[in-house]
PDB file of N, CA and C in Angstrom:
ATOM      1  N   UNK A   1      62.755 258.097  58.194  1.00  0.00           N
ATOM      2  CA  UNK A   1      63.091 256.728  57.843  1.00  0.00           C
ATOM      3  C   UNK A   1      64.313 256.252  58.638  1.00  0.00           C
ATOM      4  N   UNK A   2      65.051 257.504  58.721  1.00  0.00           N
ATOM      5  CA  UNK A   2      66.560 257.042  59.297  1.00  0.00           C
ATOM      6  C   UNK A   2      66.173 256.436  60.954  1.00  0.00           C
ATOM      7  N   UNK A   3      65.209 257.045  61.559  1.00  0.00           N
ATOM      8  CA  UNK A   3      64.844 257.338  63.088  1.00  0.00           C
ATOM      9  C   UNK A   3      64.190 255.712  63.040  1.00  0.00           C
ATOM     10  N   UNK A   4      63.358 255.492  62.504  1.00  0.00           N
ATOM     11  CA  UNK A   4      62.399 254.054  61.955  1.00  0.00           C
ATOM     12  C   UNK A   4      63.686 253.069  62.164  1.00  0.00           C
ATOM     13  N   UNK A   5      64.853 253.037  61.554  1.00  0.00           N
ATOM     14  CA  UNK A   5      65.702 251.997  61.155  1.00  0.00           C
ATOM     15  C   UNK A   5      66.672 251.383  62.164  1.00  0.00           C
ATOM     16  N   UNK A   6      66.796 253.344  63.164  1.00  0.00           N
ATOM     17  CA  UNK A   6      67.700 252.968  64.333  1.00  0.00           C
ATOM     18  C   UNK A   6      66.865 252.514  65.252  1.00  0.00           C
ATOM     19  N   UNK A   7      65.267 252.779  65.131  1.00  0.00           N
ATOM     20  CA  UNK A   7      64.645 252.207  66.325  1.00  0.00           C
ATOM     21  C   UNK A   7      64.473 250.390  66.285  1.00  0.00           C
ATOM     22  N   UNK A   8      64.219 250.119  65.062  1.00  0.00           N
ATOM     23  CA  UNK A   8      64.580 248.770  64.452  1.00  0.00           C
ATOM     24  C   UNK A   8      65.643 247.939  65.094  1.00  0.00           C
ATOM     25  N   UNK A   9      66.838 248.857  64.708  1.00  0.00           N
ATOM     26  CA  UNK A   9      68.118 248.406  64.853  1.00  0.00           C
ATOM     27  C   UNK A   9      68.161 247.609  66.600  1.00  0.00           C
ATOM     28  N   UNK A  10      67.716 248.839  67.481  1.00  0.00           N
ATOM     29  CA  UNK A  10      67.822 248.950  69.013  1.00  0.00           C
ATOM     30  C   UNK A  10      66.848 247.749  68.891  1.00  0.00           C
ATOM     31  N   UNK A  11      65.916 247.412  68.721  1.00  0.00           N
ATOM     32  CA  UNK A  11      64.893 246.569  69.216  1.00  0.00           C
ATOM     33  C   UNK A  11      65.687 244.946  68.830  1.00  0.00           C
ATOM     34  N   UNK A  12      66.282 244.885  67.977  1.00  0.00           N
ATOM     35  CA  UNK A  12      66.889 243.745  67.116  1.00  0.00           C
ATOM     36  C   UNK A  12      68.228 243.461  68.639  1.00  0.00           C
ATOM     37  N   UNK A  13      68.311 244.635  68.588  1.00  0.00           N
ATOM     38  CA  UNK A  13      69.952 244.167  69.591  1.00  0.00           C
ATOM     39  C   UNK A  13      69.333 243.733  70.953  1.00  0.00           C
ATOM     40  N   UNK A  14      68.306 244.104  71.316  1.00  0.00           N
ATOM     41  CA  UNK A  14      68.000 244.046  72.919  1.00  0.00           C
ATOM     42  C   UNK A  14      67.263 242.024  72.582  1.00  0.00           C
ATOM     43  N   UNK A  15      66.818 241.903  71.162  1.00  0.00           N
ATOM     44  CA  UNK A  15      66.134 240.872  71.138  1.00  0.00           C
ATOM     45  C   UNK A  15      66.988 239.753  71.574  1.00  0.00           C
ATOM     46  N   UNK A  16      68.145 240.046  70.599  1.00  0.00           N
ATOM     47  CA  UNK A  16      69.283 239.095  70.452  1.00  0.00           C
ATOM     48  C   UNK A  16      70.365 239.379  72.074  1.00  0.00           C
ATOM     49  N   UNK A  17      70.323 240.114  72.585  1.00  0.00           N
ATOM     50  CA  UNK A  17      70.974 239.911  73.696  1.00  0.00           C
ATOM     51  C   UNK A  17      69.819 239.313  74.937  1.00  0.00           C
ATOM     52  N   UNK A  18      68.681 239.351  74.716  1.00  0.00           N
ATOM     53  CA  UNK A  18      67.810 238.737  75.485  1.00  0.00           C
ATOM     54  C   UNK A  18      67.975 237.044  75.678  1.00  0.00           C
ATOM     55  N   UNK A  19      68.391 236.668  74.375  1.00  0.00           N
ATOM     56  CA  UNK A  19      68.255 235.134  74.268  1.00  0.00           C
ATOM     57  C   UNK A  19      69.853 234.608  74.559  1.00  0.00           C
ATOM     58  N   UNK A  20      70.849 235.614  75.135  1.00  0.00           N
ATOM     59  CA  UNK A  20      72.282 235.256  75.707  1.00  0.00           C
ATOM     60  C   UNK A  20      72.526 235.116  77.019  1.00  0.00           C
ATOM     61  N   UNK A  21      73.852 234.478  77.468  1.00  0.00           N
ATOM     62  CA  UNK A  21      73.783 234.161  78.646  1.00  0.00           C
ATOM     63  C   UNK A  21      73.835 235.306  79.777  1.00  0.00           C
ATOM     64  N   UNK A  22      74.032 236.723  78.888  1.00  0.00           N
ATOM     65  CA  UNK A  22      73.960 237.492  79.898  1.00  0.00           C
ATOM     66  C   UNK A  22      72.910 238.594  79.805  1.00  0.00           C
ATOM     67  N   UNK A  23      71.480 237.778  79.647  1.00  0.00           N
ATOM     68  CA  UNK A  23      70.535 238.768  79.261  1.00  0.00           C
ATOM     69  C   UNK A  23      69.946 239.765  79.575  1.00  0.00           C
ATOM     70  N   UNK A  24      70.286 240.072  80.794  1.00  0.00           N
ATOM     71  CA  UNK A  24      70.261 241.278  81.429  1.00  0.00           C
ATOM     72  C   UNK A  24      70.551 242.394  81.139  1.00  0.00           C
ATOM     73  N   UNK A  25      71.655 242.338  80.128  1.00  0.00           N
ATOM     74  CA  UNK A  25      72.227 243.596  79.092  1.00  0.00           C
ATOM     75  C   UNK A  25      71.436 244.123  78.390  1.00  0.00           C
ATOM     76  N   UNK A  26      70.305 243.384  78.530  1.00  0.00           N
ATOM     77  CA  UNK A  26      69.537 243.775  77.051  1.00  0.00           C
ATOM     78  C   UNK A  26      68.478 244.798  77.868  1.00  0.00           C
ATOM     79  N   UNK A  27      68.510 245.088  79.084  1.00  0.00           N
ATOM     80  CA  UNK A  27      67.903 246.053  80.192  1.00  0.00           C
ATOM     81  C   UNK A  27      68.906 247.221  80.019  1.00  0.00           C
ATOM     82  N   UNK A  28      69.991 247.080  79.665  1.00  0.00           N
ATOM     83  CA  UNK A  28      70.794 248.379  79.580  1.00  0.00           C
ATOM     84  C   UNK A  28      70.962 249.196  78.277  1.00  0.00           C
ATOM     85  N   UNK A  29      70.711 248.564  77.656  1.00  0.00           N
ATOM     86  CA  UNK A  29      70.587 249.051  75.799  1.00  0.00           C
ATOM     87  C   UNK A  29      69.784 250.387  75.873  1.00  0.00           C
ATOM     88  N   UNK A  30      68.796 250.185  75.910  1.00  0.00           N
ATOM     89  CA  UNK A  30      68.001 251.456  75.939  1.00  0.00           C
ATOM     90  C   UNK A  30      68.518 252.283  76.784  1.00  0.00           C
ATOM     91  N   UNK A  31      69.091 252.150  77.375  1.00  0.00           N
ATOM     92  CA  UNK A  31      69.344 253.288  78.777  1.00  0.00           C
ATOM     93  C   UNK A  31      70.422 253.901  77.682  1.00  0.00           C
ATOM     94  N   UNK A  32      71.258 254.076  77.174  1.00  0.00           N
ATOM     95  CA  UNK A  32      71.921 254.074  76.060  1.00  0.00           C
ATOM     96  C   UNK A  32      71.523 255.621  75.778  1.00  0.00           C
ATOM     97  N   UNK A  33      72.102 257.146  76.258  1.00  0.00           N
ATOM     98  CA  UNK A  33      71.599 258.499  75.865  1.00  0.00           C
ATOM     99  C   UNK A  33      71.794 258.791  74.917  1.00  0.00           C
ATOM    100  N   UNK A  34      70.836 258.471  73.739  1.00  0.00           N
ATOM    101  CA  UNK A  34      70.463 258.905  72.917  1.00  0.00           C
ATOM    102  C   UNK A  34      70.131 260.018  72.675  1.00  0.00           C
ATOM    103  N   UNK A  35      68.878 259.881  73.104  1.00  0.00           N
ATOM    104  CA  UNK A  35      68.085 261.462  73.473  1.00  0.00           C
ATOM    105  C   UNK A  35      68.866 262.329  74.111  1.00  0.00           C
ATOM    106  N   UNK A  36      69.485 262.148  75.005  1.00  0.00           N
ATOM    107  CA  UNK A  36      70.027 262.485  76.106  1.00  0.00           C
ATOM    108  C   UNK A  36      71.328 263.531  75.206  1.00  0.00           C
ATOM    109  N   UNK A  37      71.929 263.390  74.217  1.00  0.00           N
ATOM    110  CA  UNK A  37      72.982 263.651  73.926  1.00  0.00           C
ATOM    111  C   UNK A  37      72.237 264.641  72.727  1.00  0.00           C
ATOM    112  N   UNK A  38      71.234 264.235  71.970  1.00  0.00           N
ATOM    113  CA  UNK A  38      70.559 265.158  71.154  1.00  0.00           C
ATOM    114  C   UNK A  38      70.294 266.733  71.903  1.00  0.00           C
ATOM    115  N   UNK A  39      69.518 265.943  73.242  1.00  0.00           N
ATOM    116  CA  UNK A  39      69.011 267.329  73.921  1.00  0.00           C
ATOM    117  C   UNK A  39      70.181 268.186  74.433  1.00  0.00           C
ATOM    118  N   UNK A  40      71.475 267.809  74.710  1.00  0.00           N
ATOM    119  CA  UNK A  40      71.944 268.541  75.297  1.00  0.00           C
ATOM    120  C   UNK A  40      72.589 269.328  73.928  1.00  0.00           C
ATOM    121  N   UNK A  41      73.152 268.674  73.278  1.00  0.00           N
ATOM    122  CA  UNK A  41      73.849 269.233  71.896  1.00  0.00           C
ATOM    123  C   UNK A  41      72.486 270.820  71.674  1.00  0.00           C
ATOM    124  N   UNK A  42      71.673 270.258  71.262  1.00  0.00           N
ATOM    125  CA  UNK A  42      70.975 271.614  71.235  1.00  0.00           C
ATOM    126  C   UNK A  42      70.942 272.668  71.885  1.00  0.00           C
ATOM    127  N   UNK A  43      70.434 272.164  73.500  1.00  0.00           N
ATOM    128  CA  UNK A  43      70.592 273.532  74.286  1.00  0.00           C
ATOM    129  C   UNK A  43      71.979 273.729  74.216  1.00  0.00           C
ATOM    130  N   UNK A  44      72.708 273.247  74.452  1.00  0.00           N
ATOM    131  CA  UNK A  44      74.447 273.945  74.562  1.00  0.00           C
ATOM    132  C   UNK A  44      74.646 274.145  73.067  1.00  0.00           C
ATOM    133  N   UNK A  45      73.621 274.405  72.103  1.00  0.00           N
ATOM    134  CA  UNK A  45      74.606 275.245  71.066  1.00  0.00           C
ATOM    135  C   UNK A  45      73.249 276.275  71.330  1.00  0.00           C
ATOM    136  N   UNK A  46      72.121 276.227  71.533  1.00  0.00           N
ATOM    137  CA  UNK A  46      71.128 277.770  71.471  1.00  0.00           C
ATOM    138  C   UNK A  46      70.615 277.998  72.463  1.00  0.00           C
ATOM    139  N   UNK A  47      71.466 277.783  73.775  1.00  0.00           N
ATOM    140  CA  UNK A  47      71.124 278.608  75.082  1.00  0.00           C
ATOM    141  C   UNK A  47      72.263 278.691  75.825  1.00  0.00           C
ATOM    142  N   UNK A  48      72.197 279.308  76.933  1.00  0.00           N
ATOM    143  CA  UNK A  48      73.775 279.901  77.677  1.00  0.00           C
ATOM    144  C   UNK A  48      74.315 278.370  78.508  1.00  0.00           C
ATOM    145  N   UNK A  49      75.172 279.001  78.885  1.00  0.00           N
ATOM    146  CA  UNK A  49      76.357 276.911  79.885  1.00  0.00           C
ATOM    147  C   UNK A  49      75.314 276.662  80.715  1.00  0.00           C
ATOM    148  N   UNK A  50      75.131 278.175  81.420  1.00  0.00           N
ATOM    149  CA  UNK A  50      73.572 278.017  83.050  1.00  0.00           C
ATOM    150  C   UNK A  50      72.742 276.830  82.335  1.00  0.00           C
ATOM    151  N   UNK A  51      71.499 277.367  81.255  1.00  0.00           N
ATOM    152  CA  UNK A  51      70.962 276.852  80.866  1.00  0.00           C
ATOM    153  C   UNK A  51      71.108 274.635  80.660  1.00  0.00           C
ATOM    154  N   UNK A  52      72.472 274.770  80.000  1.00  0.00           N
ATOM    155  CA  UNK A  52      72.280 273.230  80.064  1.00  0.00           C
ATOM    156  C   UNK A  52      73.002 272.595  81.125  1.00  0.00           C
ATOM    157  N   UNK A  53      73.688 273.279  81.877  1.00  0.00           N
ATOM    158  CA  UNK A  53      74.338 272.920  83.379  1.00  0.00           C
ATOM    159  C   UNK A  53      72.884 272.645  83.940  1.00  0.00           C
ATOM    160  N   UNK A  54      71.682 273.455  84.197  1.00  0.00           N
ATOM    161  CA  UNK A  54      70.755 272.962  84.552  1.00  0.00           C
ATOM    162  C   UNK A  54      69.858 271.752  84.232  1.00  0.00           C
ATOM    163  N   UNK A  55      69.733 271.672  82.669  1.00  0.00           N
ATOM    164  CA  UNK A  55      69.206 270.436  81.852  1.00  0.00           C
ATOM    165  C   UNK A  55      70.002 269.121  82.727  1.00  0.00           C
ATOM    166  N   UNK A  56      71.331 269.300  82.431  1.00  0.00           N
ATOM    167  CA  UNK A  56      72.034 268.133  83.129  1.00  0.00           C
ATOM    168  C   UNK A  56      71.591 268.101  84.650  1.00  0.00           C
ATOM    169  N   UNK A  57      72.051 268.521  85.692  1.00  0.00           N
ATOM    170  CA  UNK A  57      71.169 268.745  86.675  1.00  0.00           C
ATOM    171  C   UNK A  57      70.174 267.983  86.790  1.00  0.00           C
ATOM    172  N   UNK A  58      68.762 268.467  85.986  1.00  0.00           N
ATOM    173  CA  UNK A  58      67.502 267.780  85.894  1.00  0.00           C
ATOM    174  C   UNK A  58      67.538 266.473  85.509  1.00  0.00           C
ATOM    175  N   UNK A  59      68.385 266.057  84.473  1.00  0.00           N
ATOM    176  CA  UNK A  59      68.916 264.820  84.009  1.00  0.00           C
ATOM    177  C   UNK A  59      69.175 263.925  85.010  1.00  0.00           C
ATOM    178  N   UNK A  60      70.003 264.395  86.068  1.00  0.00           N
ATOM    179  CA  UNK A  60      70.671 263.141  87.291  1.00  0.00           C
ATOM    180  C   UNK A  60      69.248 263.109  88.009  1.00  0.00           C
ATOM    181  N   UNK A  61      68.278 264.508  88.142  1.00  0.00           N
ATOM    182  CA  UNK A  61      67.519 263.627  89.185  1.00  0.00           C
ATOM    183  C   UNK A  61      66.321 262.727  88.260  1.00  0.00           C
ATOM    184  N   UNK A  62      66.302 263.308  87.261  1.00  0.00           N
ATOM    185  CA  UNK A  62      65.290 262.398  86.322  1.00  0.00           C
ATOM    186  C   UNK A  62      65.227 260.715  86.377  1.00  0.00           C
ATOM    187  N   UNK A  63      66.234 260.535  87.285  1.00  0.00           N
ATOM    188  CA  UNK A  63      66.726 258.815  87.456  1.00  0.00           C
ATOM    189  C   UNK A  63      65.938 258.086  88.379  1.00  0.00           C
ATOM    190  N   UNK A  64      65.124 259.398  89.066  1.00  0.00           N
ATOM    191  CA  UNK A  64      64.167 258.911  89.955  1.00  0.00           C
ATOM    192  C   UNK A  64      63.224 258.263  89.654  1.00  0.00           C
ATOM    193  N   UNK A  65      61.932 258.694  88.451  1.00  0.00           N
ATOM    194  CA  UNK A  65      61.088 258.340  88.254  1.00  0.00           C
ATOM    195  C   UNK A  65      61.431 256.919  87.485  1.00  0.00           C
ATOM    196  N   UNK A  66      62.226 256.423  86.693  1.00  0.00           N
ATOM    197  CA  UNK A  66      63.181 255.774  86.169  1.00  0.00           C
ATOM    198  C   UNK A  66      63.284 254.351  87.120  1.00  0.00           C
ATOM    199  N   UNK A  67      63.214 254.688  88.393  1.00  0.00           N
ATOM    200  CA  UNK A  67      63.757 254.117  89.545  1.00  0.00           C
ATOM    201  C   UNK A  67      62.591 253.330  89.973  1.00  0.00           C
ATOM    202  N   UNK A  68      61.944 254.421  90.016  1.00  0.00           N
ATOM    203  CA  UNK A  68      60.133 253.857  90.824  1.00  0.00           C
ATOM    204  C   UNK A  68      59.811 253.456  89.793  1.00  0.00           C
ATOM    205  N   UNK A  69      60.231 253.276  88.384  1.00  0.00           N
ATOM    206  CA  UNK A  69      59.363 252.403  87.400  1.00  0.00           C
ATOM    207  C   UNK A  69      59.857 250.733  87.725  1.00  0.00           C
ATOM    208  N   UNK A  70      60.962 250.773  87.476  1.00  0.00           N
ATOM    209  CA  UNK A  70      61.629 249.625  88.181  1.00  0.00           C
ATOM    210  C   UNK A  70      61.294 249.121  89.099  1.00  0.00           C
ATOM    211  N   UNK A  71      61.245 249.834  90.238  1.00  0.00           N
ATOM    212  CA  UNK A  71      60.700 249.261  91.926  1.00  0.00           C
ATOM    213  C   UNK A  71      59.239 248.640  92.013  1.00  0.00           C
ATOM    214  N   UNK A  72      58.571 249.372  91.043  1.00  0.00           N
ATOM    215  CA  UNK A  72      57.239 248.925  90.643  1.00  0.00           C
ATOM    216  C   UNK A  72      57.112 247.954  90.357  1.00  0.00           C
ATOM    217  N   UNK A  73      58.026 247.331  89.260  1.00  0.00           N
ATOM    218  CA  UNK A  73      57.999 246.700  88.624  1.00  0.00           C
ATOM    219  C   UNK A  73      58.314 245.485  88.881  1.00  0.00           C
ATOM    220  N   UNK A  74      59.501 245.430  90.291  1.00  0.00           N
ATOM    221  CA  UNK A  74      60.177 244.666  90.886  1.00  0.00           C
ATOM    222  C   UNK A  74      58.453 243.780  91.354  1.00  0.00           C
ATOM    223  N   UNK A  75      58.084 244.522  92.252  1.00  0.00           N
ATOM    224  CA  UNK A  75      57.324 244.077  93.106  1.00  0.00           C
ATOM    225  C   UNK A  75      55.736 243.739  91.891  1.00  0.00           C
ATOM    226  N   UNK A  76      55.571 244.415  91.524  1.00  0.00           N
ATOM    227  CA  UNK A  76      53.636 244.149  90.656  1.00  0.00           C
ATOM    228  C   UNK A  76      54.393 242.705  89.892  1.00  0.00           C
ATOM    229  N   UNK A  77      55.521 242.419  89.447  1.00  0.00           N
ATOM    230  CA  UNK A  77      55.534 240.825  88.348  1.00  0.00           C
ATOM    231  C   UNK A  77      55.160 240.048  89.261  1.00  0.00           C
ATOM    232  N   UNK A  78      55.424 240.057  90.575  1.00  0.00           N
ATOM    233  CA  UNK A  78      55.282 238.856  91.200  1.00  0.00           C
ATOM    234  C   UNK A  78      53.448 238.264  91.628  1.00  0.00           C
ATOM    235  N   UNK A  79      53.163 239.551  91.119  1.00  0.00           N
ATOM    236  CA  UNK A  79      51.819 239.599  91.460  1.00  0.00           C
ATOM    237  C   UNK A  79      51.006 239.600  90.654  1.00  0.00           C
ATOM    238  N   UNK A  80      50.943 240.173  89.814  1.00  0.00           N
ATOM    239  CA  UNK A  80      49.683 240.575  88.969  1.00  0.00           C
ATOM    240  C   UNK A  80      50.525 239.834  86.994  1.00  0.00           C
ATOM    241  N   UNK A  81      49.363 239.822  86.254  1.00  0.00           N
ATOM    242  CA  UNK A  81      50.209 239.451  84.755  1.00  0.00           C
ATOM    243  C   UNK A  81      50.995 240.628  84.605  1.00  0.00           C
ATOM    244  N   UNK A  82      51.966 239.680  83.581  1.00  0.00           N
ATOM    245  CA  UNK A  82      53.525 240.439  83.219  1.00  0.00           C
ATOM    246  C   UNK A  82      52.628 241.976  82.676  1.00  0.00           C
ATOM    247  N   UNK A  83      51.436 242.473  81.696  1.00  0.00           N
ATOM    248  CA  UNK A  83      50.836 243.311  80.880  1.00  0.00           C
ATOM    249  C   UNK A  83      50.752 244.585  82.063  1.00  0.00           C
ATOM    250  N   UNK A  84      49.579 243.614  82.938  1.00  0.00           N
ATOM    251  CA  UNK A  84      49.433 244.696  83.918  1.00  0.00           C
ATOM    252  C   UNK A  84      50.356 245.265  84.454  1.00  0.00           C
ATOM    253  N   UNK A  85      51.026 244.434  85.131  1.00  0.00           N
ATOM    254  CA  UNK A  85      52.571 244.785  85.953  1.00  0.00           C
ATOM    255  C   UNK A  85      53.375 246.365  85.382  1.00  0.00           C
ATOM    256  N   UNK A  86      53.788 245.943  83.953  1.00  0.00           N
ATOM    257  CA  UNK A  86      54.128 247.115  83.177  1.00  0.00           C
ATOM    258  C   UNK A  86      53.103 248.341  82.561  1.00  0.00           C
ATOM    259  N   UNK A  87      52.146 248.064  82.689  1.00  0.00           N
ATOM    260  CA  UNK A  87      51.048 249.431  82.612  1.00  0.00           C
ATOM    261  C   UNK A  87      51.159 250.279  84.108  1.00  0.00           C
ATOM    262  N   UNK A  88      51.234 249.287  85.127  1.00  0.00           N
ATOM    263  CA  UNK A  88      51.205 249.853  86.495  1.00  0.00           C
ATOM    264  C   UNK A  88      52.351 250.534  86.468  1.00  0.00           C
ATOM    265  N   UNK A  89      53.374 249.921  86.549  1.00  0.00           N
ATOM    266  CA  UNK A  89      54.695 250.160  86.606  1.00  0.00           C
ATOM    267  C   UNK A  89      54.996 252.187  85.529  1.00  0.00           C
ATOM    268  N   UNK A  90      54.150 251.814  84.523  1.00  0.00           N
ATOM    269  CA  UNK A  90      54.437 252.985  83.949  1.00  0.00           C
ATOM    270  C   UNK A  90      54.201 253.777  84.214  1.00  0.00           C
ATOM    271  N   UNK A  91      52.875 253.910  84.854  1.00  0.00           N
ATOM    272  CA  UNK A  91      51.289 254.656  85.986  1.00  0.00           C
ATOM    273  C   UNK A  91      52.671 255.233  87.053  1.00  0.00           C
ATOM    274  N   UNK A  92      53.347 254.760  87.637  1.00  0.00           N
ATOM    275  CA  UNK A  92      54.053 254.992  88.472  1.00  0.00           C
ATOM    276  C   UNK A  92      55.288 255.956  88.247  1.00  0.00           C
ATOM    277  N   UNK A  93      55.815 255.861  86.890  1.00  0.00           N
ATOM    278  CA  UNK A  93      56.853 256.062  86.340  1.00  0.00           C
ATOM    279  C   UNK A  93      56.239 257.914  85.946  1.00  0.00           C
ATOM    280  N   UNK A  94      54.532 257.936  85.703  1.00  0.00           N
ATOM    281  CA  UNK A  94      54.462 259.030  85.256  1.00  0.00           C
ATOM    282  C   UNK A  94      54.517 259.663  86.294  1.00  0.00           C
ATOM    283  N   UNK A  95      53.440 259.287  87.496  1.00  0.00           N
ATOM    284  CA  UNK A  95      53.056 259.851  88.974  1.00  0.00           C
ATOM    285  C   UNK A  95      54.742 260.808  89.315  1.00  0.00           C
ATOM    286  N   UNK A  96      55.625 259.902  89.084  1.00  0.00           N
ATOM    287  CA  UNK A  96      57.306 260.162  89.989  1.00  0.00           C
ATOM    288  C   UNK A  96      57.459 261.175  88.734  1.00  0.00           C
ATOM    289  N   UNK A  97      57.689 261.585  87.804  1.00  0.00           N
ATOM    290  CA  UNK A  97      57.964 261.996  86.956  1.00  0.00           C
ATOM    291  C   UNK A  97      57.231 263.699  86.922  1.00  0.00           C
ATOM    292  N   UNK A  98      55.730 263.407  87.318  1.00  0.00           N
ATOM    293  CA  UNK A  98      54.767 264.663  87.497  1.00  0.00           C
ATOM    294  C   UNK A  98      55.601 265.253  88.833  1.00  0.00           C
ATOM    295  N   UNK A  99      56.061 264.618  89.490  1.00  0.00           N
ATOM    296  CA  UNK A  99      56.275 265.287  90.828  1.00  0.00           C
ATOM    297  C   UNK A  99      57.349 265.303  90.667  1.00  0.00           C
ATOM    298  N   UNK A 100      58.197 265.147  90.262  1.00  0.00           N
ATOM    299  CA  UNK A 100      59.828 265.714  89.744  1.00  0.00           C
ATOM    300  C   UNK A 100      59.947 266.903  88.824  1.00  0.00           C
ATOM    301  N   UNK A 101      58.613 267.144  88.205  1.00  0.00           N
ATOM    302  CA  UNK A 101      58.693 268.620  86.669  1.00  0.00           C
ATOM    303  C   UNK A 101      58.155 269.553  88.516  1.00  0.00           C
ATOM    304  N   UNK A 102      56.914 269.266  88.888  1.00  0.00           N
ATOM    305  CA  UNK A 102      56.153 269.803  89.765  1.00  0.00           C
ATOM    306  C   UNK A 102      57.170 270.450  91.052  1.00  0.00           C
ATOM    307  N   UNK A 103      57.796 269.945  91.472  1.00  0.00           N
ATOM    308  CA  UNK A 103      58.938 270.333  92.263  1.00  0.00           C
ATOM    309  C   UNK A 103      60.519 270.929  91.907  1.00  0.00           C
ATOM    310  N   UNK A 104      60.516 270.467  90.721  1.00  0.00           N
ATOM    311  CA  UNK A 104      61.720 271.153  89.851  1.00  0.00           C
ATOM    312  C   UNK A 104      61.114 272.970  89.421  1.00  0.00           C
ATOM    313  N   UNK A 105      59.972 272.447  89.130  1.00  0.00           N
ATOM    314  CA  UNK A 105      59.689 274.157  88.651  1.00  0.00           C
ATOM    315  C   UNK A 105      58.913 275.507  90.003  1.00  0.00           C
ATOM    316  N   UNK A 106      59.050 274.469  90.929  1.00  0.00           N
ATOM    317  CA  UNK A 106      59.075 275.427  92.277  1.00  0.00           C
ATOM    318  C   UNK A 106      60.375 275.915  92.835  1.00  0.00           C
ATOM    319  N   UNK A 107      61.462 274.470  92.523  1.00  0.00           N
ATOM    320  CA  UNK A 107      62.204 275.365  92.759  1.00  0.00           C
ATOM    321  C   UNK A 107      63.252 276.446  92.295  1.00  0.00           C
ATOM    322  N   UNK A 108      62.806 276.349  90.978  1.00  0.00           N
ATOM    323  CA  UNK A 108      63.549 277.020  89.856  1.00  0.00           C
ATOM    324  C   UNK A 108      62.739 277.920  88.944  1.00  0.00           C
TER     325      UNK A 108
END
């Protein structure tokens, strides 16, 4: 319920900063490590420093796929409906994402 309320919460703030003069913020909200701070708290209390020195690691390049969702995204609005645009855009986001686990675990 608690997880339900903060996801609520986040959706309410990005709404209301959407309709301000600087609505662009409301693109940075989510970026907001959430997760990000859960996952590490865990491994750095039930695995060794290596272990989440690496998580973090994976974390900075994880910004990639992140990136190409965006770039996607930049370019498919101008083209195709806003729906598609962001289905594509996500299509893309997984593709970069498969090949970031796919190359992370070759080289590690």
């Amino acid at each position: 319920m608690l997880k339900a309320c903060l996801g609520a919460v986040v959706v309410l703030i990005i709404a209301a900063l959407a309709k301000t003069r600087n609505y662009y913020v409301a693109g940075l909200v989510p970026l907001f490590p959430t997760f990000a701070l859960i996952a590490h708290y865990i491994i750095g209390k039930g695995r060794s420093l290596e272990d989440l020195k690496a998580t973090i690691v994976f974390g900075m390049w994880s910004i990639i796929p992140y990136f190409v969702y965006l770039a996607a995204l930049y370019v498919l609005v101008d083209r195709l409906r806003l729906e598609l645009s962001l289905a594509l855009a996500a299509v893309a986001w997984l593709i970069a994402a498969t090949v970031l686990v796919s190359v992370w675990v070759r080289l590690h």
